[in-house]
Protein backbone atom coordinates (compact mmCIF):
# COMPACT_ATOMS: atom_id res chain seq x y z
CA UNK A 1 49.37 -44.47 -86.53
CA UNK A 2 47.38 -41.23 -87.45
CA UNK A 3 48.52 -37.75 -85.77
CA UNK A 4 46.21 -36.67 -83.03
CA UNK A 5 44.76 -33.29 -84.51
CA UNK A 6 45.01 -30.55 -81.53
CA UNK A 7 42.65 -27.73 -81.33
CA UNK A 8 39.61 -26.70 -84.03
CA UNK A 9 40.94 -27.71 -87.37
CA UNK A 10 40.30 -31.36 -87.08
CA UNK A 11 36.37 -30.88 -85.71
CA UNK A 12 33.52 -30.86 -87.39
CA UNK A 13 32.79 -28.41 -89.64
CA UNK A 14 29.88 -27.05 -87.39
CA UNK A 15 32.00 -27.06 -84.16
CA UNK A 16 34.20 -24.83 -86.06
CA UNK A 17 31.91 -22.11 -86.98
CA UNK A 18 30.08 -22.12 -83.87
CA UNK A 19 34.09 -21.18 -82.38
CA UNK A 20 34.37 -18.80 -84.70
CA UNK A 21 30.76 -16.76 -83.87
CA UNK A 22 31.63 -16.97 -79.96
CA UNK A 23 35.12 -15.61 -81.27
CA UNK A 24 33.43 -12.97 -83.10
CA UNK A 25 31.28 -11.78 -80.26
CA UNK A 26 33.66 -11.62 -78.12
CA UNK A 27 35.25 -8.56 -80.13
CA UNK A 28 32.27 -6.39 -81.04
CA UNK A 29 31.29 -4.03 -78.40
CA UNK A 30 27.56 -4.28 -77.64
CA UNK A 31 25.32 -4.40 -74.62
CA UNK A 32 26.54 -7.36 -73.24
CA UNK A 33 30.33 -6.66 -73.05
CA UNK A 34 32.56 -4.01 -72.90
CA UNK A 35 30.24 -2.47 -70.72
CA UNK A 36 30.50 -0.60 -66.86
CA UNK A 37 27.73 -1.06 -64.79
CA UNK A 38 27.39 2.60 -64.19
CA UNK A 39 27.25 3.19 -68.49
CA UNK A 40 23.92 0.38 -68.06
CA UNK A 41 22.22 1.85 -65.03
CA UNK A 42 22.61 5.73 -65.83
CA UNK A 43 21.42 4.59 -70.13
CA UNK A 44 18.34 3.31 -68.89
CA UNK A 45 17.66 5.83 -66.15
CA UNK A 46 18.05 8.48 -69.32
CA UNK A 47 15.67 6.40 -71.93
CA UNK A 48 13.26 5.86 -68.65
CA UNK A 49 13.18 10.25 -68.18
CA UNK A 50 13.03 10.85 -71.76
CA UNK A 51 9.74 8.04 -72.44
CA UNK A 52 7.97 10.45 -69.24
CA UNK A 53 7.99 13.11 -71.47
CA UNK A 54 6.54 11.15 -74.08
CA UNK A 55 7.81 9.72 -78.12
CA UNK A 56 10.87 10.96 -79.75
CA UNK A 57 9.89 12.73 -82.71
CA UNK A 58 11.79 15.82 -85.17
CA UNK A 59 9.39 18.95 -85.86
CA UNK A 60 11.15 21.91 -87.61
CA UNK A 61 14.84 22.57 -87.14
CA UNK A 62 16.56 25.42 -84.36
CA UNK A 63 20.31 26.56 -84.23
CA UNK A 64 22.40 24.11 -82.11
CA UNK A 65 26.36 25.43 -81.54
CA UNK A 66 26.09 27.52 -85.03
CA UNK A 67 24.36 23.83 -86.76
CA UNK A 68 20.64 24.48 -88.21
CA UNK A 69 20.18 21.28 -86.97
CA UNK A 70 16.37 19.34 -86.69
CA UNK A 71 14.33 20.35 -83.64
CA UNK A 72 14.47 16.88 -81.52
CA UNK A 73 11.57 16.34 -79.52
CA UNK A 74 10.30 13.90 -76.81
CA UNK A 75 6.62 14.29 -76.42
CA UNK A 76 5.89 18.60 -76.46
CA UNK A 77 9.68 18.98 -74.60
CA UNK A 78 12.20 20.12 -77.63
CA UNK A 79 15.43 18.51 -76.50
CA UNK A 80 17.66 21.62 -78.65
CA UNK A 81 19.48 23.71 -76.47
CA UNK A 82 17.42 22.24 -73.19
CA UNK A 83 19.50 20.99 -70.82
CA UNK A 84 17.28 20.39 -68.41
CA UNK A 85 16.93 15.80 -69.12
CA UNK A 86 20.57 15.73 -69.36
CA UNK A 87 21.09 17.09 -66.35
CA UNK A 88 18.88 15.63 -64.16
CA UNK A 89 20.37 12.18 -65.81
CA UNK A 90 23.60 13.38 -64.72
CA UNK A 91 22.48 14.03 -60.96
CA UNK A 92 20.57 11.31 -60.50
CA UNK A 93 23.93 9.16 -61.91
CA UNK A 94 26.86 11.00 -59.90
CA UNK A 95 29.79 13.16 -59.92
CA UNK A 96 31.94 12.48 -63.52
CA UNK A 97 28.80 11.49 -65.36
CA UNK A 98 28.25 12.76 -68.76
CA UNK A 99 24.37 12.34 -70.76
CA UNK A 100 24.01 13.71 -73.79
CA UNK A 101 21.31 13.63 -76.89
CA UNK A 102 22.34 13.92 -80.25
CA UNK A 103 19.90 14.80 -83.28
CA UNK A 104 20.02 12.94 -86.93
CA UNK A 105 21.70 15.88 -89.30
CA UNK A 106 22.20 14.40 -92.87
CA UNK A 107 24.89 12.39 -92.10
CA UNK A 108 26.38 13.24 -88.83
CA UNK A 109 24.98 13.43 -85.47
CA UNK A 110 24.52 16.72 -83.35
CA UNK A 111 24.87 16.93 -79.81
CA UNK A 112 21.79 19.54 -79.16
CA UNK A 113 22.01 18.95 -75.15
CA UNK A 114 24.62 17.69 -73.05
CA UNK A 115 26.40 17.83 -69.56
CA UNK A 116 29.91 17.54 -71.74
CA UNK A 117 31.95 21.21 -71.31
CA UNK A 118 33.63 23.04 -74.44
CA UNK A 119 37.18 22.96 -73.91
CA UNK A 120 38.66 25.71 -71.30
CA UNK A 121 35.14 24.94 -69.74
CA UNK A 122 33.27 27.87 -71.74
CA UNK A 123 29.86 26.56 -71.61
CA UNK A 124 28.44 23.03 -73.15
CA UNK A 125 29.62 21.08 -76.38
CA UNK A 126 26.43 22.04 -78.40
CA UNK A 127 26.83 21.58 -81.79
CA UNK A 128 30.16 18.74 -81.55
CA UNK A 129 29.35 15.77 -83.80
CA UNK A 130 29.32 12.52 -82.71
CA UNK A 131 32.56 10.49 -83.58
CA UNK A 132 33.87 6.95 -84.73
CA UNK A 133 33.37 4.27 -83.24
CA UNK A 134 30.05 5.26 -81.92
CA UNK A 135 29.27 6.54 -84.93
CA UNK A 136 29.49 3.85 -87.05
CA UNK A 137 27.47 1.70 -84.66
CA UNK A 138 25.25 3.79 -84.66
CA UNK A 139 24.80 4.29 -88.63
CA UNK A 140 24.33 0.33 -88.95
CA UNK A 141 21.68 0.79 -85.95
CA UNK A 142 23.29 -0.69 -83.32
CA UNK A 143 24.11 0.63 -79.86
CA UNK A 144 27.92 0.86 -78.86
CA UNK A 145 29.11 0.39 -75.36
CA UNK A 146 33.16 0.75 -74.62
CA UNK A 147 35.75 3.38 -74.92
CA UNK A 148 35.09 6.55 -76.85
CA UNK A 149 36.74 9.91 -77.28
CA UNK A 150 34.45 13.37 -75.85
CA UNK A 151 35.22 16.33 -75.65
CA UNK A 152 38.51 17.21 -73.43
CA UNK A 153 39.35 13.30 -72.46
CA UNK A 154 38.48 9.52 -72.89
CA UNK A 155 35.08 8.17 -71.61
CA UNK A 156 33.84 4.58 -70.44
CA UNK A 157 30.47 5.05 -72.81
CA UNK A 158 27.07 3.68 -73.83
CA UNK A 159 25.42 4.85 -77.08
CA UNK A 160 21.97 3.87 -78.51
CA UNK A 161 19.76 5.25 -81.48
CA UNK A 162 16.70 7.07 -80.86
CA UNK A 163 14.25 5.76 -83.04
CA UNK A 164 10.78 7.72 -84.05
CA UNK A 165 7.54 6.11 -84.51
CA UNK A 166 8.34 4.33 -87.74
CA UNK A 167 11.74 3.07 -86.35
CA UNK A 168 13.90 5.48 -88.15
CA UNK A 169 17.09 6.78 -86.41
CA UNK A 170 16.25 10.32 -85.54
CA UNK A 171 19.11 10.67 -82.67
CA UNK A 172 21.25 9.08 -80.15
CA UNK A 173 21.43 8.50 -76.47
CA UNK A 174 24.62 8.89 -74.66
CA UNK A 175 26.23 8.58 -71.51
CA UNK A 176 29.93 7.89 -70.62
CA UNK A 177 31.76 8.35 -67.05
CA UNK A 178 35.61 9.69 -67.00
CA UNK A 179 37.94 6.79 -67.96
């Protein structure tokens, strides 16, 4: 008499890579897990204000927290050093809500608005760069949703790229309440 094979190893070979994507999936932070309501709702109340004011878009560059960092735009409303979206994201979302927007810089990623306070509460984090795991994410073009470090404390968080008329990655969306 034959063993009985338990689990995956004795099933078809098709069976066993379907296990393994649903496996797979089930790790990677995206839209569909890992996410908080909240991070969902206030994301798309942010991409639905910024689309009012019309296409992303970078024309000329502006100093950001000491960065010479490119002027990100939506429509004629420069984003740099305007934190008048963010906030009204943040409002509209509820107390312990951060939004911020972060502008394409070489490599990195510049926050040039944000709700998110400069440690011992001195103003915004202008000019802070945005950080792995988002970052890398974000660099393959993909949003992240899950648990990321800003400023001062951990955040439940939603990132997504910004992408300008010829679907490059200008800048990033994000949003994140208090963990």
């Amino acid at each position: 008499m034959k063993p009985k094979v338990v689990g995956l190893i004795g099933a078809p070979v098709a069976v066993r890579v379907l296990a393994a994507a649903f496996a797979a999936l089930a790790l990677v932070p995206s839209v569909g897990n890992a996410q908080d309501a909240r991070v969902a709702k206030s994301m798309a109340a942010f991409k639905d204000e910024t689309a009012k004011l019309g296409a992303p878009k970078i024309e000329g560059n502006e100093t950001v927290g000491g960065w010479n960092a490119p002027a990100l735009y939506f429509g004629k409303t420069k984003m740099n050093n305007n934190s008048a979206v963010v906030d009204a994201v943040a409002k509209e979302s509820g107390e312990e809500m951060v939004a911020s927007l972060f502008v394409k810089a070489g490599d990195q990623y510049v926050r040039v608005a944000t709700t998110v306070p400069k440690p011992g509460g001195s103003g915004r984090a202008i000019g802070t760069v945005l950080r792995e795991p988002a970052l890398d994410a974000i660099k393959a073009g993909n949003p992240y949703y899950g648990e990321a470090p800003v400023p001062l404390r951990a955040y439940i968080t939603g990132y997504e790229p910004i992408k300008d008329a010829s679907g490059a990655i200008i800048g990033v969306y994000a949003v994140g309440y208090k963990k």
